[in-house]
N, C-alpha and C. Protein backbone atom coordinates (compact mmCIF):
# COMPACT_ATOMS: atom_id res chain seq x y z
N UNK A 1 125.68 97.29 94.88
CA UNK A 1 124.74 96.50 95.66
C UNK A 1 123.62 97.40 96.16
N UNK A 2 122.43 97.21 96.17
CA UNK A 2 121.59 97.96 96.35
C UNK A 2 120.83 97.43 98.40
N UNK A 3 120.73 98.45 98.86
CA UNK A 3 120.65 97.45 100.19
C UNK A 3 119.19 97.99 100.52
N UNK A 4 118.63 97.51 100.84
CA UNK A 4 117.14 97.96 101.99
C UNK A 4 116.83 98.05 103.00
N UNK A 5 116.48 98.79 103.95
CA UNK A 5 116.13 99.06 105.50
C UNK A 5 114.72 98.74 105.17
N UNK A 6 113.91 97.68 106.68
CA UNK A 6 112.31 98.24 106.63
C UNK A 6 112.08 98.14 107.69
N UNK A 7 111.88 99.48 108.14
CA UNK A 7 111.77 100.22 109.27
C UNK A 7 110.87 99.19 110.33
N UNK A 8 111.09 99.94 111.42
CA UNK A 8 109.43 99.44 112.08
C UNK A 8 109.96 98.55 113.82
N UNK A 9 109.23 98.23 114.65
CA UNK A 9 109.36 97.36 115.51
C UNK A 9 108.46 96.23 115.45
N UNK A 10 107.30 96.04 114.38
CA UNK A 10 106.41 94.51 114.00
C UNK A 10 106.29 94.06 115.21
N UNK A 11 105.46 95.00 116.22
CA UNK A 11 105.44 93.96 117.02
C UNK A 11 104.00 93.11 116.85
N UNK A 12 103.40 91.83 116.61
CA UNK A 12 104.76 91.01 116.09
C UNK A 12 104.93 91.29 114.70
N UNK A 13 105.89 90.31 114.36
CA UNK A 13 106.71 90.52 112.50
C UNK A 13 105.34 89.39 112.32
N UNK A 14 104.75 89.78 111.20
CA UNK A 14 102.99 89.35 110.40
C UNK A 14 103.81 88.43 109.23
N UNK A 15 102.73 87.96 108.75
CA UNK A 15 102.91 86.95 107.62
C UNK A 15 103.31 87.96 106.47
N UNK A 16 102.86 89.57 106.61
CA UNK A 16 102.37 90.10 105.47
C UNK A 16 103.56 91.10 105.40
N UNK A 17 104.06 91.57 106.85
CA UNK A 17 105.68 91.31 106.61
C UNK A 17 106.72 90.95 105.76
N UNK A 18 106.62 89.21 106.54
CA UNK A 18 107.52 88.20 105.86
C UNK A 18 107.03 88.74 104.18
N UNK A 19 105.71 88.78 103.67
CA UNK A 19 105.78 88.56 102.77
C UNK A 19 106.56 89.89 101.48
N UNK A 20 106.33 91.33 102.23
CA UNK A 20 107.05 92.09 101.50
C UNK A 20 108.85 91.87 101.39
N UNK A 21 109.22 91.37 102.69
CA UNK A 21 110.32 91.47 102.78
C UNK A 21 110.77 90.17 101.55
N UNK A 22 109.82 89.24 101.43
CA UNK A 22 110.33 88.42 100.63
C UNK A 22 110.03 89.08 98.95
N UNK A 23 109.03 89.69 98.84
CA UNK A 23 108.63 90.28 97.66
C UNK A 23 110.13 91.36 97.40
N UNK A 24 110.72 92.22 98.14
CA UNK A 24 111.84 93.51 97.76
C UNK A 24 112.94 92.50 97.21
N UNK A 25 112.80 91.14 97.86
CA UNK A 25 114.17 90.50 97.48
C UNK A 25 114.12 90.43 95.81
N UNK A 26 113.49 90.40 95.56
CA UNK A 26 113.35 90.49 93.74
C UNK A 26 114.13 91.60 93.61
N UNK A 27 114.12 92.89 94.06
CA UNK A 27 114.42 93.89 93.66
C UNK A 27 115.73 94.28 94.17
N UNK A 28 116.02 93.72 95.32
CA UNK A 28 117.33 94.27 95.72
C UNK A 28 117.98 93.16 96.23
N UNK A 29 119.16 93.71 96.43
CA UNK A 29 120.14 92.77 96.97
C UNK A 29 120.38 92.00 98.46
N UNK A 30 120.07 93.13 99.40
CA UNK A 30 119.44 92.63 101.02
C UNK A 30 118.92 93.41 101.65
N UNK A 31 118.12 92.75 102.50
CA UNK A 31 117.25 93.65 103.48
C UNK A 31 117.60 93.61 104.76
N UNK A 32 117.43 94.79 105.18
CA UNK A 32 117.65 94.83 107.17
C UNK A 32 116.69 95.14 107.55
N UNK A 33 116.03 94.05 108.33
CA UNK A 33 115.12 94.36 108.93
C UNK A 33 115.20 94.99 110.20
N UNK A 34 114.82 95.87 110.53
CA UNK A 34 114.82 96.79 111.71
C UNK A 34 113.89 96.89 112.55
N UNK A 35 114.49 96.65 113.90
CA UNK A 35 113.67 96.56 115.22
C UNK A 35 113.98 97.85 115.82
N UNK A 36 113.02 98.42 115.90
CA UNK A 36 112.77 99.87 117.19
C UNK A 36 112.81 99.45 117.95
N UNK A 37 113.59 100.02 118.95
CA UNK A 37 114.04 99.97 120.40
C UNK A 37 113.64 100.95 121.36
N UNK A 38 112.67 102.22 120.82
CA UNK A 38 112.53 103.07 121.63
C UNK A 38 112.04 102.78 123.41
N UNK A 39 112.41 103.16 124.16
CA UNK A 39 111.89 103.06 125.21
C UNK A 39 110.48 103.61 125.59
N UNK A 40 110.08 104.61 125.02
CA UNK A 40 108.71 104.97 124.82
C UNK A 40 107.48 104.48 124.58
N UNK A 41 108.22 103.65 123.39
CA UNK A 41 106.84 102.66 123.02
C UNK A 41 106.40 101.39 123.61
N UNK A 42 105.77 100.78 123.75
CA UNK A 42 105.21 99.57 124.65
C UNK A 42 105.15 98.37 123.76
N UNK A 43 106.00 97.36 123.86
CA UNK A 43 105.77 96.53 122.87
C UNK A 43 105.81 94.89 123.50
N UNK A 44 104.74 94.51 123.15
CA UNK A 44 103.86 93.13 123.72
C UNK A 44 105.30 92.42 123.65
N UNK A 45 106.10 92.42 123.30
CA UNK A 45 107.57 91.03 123.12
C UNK A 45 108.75 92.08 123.17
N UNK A 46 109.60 91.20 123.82
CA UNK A 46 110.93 91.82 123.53
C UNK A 46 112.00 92.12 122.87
N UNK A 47 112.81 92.83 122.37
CA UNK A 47 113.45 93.14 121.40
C UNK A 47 114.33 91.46 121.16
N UNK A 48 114.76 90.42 122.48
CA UNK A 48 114.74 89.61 121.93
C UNK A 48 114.20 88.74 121.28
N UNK A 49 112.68 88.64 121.56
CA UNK A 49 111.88 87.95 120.56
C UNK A 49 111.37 88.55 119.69
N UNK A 50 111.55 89.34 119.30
CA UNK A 50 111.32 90.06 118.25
C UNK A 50 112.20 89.49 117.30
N UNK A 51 113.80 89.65 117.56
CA UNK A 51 115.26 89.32 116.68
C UNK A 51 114.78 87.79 116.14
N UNK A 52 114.40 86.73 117.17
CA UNK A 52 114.41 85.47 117.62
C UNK A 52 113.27 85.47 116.17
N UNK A 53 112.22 86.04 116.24
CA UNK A 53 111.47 85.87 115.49
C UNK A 53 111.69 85.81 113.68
N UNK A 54 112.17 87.40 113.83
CA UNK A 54 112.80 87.77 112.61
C UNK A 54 113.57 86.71 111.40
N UNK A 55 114.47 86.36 112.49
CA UNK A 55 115.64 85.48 112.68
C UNK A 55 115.73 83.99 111.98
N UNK A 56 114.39 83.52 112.48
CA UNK A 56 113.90 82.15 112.41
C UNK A 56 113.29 82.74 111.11
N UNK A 57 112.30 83.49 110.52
CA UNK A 57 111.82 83.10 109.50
C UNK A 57 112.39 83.48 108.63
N UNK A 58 113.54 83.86 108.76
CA UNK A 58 114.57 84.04 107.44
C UNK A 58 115.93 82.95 107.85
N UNK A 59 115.84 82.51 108.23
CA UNK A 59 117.00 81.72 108.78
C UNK A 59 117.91 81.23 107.53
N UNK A 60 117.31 80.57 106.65
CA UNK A 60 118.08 80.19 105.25
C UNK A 60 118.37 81.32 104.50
N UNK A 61 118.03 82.49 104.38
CA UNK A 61 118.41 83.63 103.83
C UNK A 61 119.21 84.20 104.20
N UNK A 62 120.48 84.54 104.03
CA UNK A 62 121.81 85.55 104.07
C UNK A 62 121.35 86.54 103.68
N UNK A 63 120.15 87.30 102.81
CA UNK A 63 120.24 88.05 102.34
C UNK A 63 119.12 89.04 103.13
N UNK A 64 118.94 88.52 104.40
CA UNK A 64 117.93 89.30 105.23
C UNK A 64 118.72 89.48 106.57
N UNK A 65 118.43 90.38 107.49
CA UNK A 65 119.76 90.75 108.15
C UNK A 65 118.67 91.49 109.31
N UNK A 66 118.95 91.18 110.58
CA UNK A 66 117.53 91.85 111.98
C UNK A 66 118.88 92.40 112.52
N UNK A 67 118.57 93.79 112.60
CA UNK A 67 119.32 95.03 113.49
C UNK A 67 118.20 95.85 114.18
N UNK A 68 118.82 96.54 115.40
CA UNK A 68 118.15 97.19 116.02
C UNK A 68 118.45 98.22 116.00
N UNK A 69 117.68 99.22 115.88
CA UNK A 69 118.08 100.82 116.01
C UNK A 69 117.38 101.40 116.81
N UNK A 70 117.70 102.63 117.33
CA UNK A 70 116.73 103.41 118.11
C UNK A 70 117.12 105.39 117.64
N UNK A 71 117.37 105.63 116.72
CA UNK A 71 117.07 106.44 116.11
C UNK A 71 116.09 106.96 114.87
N UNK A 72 116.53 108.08 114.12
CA UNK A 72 115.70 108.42 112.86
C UNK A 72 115.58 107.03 111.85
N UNK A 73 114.33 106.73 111.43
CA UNK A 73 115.21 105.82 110.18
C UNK A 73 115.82 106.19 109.06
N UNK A 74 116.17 107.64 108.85
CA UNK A 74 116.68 108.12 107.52
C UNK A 74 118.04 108.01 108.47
N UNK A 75 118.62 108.40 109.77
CA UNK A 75 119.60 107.98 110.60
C UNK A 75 120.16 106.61 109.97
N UNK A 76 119.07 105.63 110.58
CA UNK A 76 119.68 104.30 110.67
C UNK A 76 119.82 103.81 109.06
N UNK A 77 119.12 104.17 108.40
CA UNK A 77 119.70 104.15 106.97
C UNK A 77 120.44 104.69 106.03
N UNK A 78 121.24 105.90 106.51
CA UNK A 78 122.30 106.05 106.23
C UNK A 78 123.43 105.35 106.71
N UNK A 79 123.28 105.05 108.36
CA UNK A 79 124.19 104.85 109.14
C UNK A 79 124.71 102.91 108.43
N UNK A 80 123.53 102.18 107.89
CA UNK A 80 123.30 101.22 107.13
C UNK A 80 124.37 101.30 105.70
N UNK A 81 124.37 102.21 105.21
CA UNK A 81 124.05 102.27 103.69
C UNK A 81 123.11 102.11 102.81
N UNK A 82 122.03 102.28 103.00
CA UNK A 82 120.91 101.68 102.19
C UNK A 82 120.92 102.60 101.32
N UNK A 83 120.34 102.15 100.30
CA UNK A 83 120.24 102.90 99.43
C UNK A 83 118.75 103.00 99.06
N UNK A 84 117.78 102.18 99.96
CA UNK A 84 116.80 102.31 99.70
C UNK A 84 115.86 101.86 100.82
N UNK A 85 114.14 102.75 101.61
CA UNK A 85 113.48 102.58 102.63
C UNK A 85 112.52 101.60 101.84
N UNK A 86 112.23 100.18 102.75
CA UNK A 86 111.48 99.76 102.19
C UNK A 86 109.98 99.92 103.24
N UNK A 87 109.15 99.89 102.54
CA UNK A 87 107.75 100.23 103.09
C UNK A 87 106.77 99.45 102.42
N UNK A 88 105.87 99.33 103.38
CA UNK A 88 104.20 97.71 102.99
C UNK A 88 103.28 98.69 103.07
N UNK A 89 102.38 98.38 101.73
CA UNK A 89 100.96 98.82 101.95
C UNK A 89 100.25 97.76 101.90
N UNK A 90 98.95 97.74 102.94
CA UNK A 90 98.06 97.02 102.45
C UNK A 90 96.71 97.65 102.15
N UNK A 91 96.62 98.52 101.54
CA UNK A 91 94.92 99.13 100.88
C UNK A 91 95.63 100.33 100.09
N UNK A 92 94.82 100.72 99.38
CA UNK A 92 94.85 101.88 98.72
C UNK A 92 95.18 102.91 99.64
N UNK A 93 94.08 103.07 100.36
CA UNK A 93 94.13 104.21 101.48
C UNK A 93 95.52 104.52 102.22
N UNK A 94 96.07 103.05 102.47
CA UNK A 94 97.84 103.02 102.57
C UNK A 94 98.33 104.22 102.24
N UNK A 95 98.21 104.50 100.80
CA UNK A 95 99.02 104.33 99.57
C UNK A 95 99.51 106.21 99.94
N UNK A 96 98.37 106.85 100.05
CA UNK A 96 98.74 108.53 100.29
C UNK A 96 100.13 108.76 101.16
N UNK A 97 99.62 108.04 102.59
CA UNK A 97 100.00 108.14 103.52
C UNK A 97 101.92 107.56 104.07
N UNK A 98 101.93 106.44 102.76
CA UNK A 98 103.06 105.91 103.26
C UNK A 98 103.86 106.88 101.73
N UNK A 99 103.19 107.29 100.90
CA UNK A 99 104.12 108.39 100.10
C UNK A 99 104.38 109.68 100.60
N UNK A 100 103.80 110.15 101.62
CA UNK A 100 104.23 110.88 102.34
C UNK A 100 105.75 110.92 103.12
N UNK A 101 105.23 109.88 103.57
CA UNK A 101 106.27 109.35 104.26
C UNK A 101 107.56 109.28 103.65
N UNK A 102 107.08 108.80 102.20
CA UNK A 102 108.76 108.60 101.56
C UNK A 102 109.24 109.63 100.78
N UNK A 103 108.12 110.75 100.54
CA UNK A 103 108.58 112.13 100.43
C UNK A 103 109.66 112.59 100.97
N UNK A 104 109.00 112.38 102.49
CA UNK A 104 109.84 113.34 103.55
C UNK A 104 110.99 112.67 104.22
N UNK A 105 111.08 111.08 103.83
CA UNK A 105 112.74 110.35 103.52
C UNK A 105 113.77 111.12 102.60
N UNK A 106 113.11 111.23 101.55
CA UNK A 106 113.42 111.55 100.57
C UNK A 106 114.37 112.91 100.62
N UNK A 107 113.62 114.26 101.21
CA UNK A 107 114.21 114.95 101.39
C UNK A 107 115.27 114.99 102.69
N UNK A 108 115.01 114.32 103.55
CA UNK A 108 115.85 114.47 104.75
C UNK A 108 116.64 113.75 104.89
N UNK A 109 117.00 112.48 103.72
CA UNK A 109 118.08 112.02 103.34
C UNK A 109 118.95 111.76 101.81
N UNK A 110 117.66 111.79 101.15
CA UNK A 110 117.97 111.86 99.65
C UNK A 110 117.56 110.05 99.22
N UNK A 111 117.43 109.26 100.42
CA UNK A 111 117.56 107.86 100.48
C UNK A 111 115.85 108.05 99.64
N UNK A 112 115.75 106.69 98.48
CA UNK A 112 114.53 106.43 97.99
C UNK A 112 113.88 105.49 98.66
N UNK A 113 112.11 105.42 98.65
CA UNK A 113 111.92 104.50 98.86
C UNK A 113 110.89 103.79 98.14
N UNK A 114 111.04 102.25 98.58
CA UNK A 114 110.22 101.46 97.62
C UNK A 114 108.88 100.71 98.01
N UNK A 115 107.69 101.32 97.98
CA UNK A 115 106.77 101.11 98.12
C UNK A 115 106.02 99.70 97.33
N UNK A 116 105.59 98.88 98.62
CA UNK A 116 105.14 97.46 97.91
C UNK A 116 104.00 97.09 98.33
N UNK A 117 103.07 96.61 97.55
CA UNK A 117 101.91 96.13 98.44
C UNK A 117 101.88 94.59 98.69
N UNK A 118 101.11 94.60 100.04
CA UNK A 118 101.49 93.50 100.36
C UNK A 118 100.72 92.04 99.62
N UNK A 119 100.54 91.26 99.43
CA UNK A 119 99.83 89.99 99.07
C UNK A 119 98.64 90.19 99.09
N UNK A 120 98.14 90.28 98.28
CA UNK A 120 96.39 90.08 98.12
C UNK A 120 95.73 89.24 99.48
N UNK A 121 96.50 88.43 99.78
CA UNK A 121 95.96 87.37 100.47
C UNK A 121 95.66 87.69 102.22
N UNK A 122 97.25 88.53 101.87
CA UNK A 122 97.69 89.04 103.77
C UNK A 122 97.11 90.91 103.93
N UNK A 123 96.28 90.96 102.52
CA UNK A 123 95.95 92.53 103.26
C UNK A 123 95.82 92.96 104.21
N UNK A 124 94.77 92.16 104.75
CA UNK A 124 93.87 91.96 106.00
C UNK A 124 94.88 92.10 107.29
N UNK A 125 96.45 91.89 107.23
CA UNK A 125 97.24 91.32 108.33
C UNK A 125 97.59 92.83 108.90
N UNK A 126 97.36 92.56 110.28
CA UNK A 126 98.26 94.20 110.34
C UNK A 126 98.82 93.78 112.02
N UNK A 127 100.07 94.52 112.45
CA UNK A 127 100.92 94.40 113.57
C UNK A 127 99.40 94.69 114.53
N UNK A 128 98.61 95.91 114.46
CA UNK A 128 97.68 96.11 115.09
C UNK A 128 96.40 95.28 115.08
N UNK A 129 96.14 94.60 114.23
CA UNK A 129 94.89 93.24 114.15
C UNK A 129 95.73 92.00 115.48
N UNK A 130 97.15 92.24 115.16
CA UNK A 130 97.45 90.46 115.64
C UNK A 130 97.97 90.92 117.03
N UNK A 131 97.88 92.22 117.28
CA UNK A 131 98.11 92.45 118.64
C UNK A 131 97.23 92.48 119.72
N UNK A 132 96.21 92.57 119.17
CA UNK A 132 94.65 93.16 119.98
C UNK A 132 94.41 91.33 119.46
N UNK A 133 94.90 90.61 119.05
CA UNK A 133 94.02 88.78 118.88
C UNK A 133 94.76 88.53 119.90
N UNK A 134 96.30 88.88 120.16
CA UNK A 134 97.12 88.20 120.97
C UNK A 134 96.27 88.62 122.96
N UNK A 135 96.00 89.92 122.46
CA UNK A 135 95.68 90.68 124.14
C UNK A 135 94.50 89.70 124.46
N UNK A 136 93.12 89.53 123.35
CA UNK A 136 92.01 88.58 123.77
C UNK A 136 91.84 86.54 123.69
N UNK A 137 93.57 87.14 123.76
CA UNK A 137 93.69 85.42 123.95
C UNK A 137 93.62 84.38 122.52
N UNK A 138 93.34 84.95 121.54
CA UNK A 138 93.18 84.51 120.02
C UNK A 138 93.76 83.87 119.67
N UNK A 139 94.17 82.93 118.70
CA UNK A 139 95.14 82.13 117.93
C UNK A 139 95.16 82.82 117.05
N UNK A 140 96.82 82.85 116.39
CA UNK A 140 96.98 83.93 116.07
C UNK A 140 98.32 83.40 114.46
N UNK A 141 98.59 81.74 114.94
CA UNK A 141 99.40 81.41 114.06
C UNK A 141 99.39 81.12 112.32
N UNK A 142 98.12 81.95 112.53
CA UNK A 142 98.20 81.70 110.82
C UNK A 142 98.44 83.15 110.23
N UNK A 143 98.86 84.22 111.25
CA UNK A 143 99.28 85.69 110.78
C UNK A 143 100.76 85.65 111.29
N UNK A 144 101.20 84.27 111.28
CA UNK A 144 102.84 84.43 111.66
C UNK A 144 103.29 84.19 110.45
N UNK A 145 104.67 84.40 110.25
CA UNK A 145 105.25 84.02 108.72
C UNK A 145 105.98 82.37 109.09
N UNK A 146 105.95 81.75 107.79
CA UNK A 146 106.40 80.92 107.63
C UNK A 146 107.75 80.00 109.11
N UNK A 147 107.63 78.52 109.75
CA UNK A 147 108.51 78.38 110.38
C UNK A 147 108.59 78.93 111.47
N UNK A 148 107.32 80.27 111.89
CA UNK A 148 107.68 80.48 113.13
C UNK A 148 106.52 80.17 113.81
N UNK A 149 106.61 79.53 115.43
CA UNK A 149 105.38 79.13 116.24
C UNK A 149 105.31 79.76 117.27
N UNK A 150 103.98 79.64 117.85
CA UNK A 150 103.35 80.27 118.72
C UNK A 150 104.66 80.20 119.94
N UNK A 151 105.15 79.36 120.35
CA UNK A 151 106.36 79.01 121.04
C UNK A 151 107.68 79.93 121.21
N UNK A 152 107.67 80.20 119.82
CA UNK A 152 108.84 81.30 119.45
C UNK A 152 108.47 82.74 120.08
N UNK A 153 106.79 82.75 120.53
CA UNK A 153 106.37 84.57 121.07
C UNK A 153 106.64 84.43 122.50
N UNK A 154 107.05 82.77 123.54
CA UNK A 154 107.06 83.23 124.61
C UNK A 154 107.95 83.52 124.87
């Protein structure tokens, strides 16, 4: 069984998200989506709406799975089993930066990872675009994924 971690705390989880996580399912068997818990970081929703979120737009899927970690993610993906980090680009420019990244997975766990770009459509989407719409009051529900509403962020 081949399993997938994709890292991250989304705050919030984007359409463009949903959409890789639905794109790896081609490729593997299940995904865990992973919520950061650090106490450090500042995050507009709470780790329960975050789950709540997750949750709901995979709801018919068994094969998508919201855990929380608050360690390394080469940690929490061993500690997983994965056998594989999944990671979203959306631009080229992405592209250096998140192979870096899976370089240095790579060596500090041996775990691979699988680099996807996201939808032509949702390039544009980023945790940081829909956070700064949410701070100036914006509507924001057409960068949510599928099934989930504005309702579900309070």
């Amino acid at each position: 069984m081949t399993r997938a971690i994709f890292p991250g705390s989304f705050d919030p989880f984007t359409i463009g998200h949903y959409s890789i996580v639905k794109r790896a399912l081609n490729f593997v068997d299940e995904v865990v989506v992973s919520i950061g818990v650090n106490d450090a970081k500042k995050s507009l929703f709470s780790v329960d709406q975050r789950m709540k979120i997750i949750t709901k737009a995979f709801h018919d899927d068994p094969r998508v799975i919201a855990k929380c970690y608050d360690c390394l993610t080469v940690d929490f993906a061993q500690n997983e089993g994965a056998n594989v980090i999944l990671r979203g680009i959306r631009s080229i420019q992405d592209f250096e930066y998140e192979k870096t990244i899976a370089d240095a997975n790579r060596s500090l766990s041996g775990i691979d990872t699988m680099l996807l770009f996201t939808e032509p459509q949702h390039s544009f989407v980023s945790s940081t675009v829909v956070r700064d719409l949410i701070r100036y009051g914006k509507d924001i529900k057409e960068f949510l994924p599928p099934n989930v509403s504005l309702e579900d962020l309070k």
